[in-house]
Every structure is written in structure tokens, then in C-alpha cells.
N, C-alpha and C. Protein backbone atom coordinates (compact mmCIF):
# COMPACT_ATOMS: atom_id res chain seq x y z
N UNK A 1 59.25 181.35 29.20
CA UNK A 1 59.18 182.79 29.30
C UNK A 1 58.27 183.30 28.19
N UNK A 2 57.58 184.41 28.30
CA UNK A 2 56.51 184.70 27.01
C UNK A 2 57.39 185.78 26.18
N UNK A 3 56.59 185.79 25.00
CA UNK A 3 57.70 186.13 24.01
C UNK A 3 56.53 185.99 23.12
N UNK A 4 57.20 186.15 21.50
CA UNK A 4 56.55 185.91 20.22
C UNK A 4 57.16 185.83 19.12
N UNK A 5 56.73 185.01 18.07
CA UNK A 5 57.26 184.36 17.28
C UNK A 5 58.12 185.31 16.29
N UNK A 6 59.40 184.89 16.24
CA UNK A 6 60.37 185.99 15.28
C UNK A 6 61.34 187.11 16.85
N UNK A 7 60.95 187.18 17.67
CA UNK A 7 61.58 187.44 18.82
C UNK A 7 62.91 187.35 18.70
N UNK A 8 63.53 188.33 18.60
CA UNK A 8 65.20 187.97 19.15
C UNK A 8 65.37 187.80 20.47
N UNK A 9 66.25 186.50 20.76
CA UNK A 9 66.55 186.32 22.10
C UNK A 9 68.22 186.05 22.05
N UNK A 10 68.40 186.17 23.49
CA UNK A 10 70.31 185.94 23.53
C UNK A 10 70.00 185.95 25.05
N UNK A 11 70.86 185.76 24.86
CA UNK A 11 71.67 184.37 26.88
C UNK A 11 72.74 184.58 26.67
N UNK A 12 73.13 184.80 27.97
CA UNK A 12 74.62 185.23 28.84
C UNK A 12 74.93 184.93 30.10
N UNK A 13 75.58 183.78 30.13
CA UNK A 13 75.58 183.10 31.53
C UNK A 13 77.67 183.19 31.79
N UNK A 14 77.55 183.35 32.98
CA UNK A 14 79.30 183.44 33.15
C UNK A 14 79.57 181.71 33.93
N UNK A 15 78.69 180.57 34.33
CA UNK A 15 79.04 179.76 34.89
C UNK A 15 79.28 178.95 32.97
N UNK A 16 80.39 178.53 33.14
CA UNK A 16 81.23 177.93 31.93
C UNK A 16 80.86 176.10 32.16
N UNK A 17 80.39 175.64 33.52
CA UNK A 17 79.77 174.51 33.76
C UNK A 17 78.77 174.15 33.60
N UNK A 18 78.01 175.12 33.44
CA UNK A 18 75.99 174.87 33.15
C UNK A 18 75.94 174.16 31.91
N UNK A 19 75.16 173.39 31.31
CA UNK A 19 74.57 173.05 30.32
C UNK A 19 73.05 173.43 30.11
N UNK A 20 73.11 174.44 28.95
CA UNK A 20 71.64 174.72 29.10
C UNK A 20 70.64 173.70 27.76
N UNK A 21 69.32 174.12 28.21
CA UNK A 21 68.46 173.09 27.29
C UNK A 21 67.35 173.89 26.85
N UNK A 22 66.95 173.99 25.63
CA UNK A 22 66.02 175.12 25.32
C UNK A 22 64.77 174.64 24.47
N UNK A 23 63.77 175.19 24.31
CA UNK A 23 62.63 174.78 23.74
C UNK A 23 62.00 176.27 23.08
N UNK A 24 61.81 176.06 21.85
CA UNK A 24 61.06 176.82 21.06
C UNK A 24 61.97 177.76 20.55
N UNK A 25 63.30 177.96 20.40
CA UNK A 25 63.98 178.10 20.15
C UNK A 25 64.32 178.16 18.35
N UNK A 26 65.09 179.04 17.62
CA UNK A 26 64.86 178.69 16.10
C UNK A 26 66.10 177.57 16.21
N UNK A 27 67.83 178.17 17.07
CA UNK A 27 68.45 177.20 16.96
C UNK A 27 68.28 176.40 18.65
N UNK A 28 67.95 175.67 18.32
CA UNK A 28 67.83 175.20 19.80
C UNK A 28 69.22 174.71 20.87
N UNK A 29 68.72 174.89 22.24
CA UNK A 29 70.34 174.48 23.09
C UNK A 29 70.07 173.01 23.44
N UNK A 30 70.92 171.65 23.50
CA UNK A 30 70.67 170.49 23.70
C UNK A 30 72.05 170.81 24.60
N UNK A 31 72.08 170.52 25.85
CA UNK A 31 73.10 170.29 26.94
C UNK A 31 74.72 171.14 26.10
N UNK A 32 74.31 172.19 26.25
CA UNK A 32 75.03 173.30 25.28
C UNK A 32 75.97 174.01 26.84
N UNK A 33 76.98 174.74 26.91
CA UNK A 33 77.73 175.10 27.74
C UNK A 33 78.09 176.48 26.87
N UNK A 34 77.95 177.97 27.34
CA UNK A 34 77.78 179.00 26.83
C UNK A 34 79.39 179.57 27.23
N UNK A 35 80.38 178.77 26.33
CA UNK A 35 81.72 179.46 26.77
C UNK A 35 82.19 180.69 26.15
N UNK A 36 81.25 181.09 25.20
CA UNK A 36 81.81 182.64 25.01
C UNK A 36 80.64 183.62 25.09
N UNK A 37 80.78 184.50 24.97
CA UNK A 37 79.59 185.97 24.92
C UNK A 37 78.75 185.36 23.47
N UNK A 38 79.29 185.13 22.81
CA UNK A 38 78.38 184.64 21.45
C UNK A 38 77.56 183.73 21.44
N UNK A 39 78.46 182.36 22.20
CA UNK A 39 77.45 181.11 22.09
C UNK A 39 75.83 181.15 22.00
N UNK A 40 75.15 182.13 22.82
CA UNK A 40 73.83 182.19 23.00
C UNK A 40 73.04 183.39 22.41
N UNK A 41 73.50 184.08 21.81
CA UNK A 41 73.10 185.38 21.71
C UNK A 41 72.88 184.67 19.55
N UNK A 42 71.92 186.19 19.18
CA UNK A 42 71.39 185.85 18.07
C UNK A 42 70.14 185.00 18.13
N UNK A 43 69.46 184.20 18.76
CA UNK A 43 68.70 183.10 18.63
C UNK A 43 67.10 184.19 18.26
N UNK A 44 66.15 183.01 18.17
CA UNK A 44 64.94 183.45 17.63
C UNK A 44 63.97 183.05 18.38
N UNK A 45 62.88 183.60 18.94
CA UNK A 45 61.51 182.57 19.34
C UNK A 45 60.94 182.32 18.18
N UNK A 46 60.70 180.78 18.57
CA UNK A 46 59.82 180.07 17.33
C UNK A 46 58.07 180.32 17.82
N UNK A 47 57.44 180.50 18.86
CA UNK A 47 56.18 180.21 19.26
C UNK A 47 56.23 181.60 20.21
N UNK A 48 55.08 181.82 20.95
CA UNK A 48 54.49 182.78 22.48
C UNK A 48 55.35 182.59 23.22
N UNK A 49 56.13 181.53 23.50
CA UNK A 49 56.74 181.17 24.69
C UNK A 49 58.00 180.26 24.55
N UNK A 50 58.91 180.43 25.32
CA UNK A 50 59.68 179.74 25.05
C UNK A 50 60.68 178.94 26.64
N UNK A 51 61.31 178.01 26.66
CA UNK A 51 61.78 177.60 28.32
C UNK A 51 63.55 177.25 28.12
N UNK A 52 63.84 177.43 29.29
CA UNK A 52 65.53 177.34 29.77
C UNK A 52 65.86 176.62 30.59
N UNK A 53 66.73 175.76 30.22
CA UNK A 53 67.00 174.59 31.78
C UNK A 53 68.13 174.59 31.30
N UNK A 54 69.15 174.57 32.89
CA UNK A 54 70.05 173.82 32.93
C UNK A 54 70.46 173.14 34.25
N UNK A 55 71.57 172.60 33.48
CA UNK A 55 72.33 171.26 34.70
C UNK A 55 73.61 171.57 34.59
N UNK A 56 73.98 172.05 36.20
CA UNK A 56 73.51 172.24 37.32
C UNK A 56 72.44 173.38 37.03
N UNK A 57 72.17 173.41 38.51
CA UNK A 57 70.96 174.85 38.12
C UNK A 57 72.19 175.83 37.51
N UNK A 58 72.06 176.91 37.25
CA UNK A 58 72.62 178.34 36.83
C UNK A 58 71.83 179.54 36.51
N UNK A 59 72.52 181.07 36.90
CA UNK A 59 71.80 182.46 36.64
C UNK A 59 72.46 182.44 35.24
N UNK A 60 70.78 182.84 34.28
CA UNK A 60 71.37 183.46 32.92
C UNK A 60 71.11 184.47 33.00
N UNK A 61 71.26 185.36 32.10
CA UNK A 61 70.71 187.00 31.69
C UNK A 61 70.27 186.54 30.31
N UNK A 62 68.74 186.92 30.00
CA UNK A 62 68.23 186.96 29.08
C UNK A 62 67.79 188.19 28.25
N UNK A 63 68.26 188.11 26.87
CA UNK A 63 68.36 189.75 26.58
C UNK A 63 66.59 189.03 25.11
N UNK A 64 65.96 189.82 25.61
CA UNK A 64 64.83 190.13 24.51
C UNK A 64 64.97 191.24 23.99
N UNK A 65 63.91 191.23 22.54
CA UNK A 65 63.93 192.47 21.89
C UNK A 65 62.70 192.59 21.79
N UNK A 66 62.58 193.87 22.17
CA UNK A 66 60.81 194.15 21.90
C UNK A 66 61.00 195.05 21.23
N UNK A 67 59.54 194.71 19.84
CA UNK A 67 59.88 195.60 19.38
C UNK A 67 58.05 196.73 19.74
């Protein structure tokens, strides 16, 4: 997703089964499972761009901050 470096980002997914996987990330997700409102939220873009996978597939909500 495009973005820029210092970016606040946060994720909010309600499937409690997903494992997500993240890149460029300040803390990064390694097969991470987002069981509360917090787990994902706070994070940083490290680079322009940054990517989201998980297993199984799953809908996140991605909250950016522009400033």
C-alpha cells in the first residue's frame, strides 16, 4: 500500500483466525493473529510503501494518518 516513511498505520481485523504478515513495517507482523483492538494499531511505515498478508485470506481495515 503507498504510504511514507514515519506514517502512522493501525489494522483492525475481527477474524481472530487470520495470521497476518507485514513488510516495512517499524514493528513488524510475522504470522501475528490481531486478538484485540490494540494488537495492530500504533505501528509506523518504515519506507513509500508498505504490504499485508494473511493466512487464511482475511478483510482488514487499515487506518492511515495523513498528515
Amino acid at each position: 500500500m503507498p504510504s511514507f516513511k514515519g506514517e502512522q498505520i493501525s489494522l483492525f481485523s475481527l477474524d481472530l483466525k487470520a495470521q497476518f504478515t507485514s513488510k516495512n513495517l517499524k514493528y513488524p507482523l510475522k504470522n501475528l493473529r490481531l486478538k484485540t483492538l490494540f494488537s495492530g494499531s500504533l505501528n509506523e511505515a518504515t519506507d513509500s510503501f508498505f504490504s499485508l498478508s494473511s493466512e487464511p485470506k482475511s478483510v482488514v481495515l487499515v487506518y492511515q494518518k495523513f498528515l
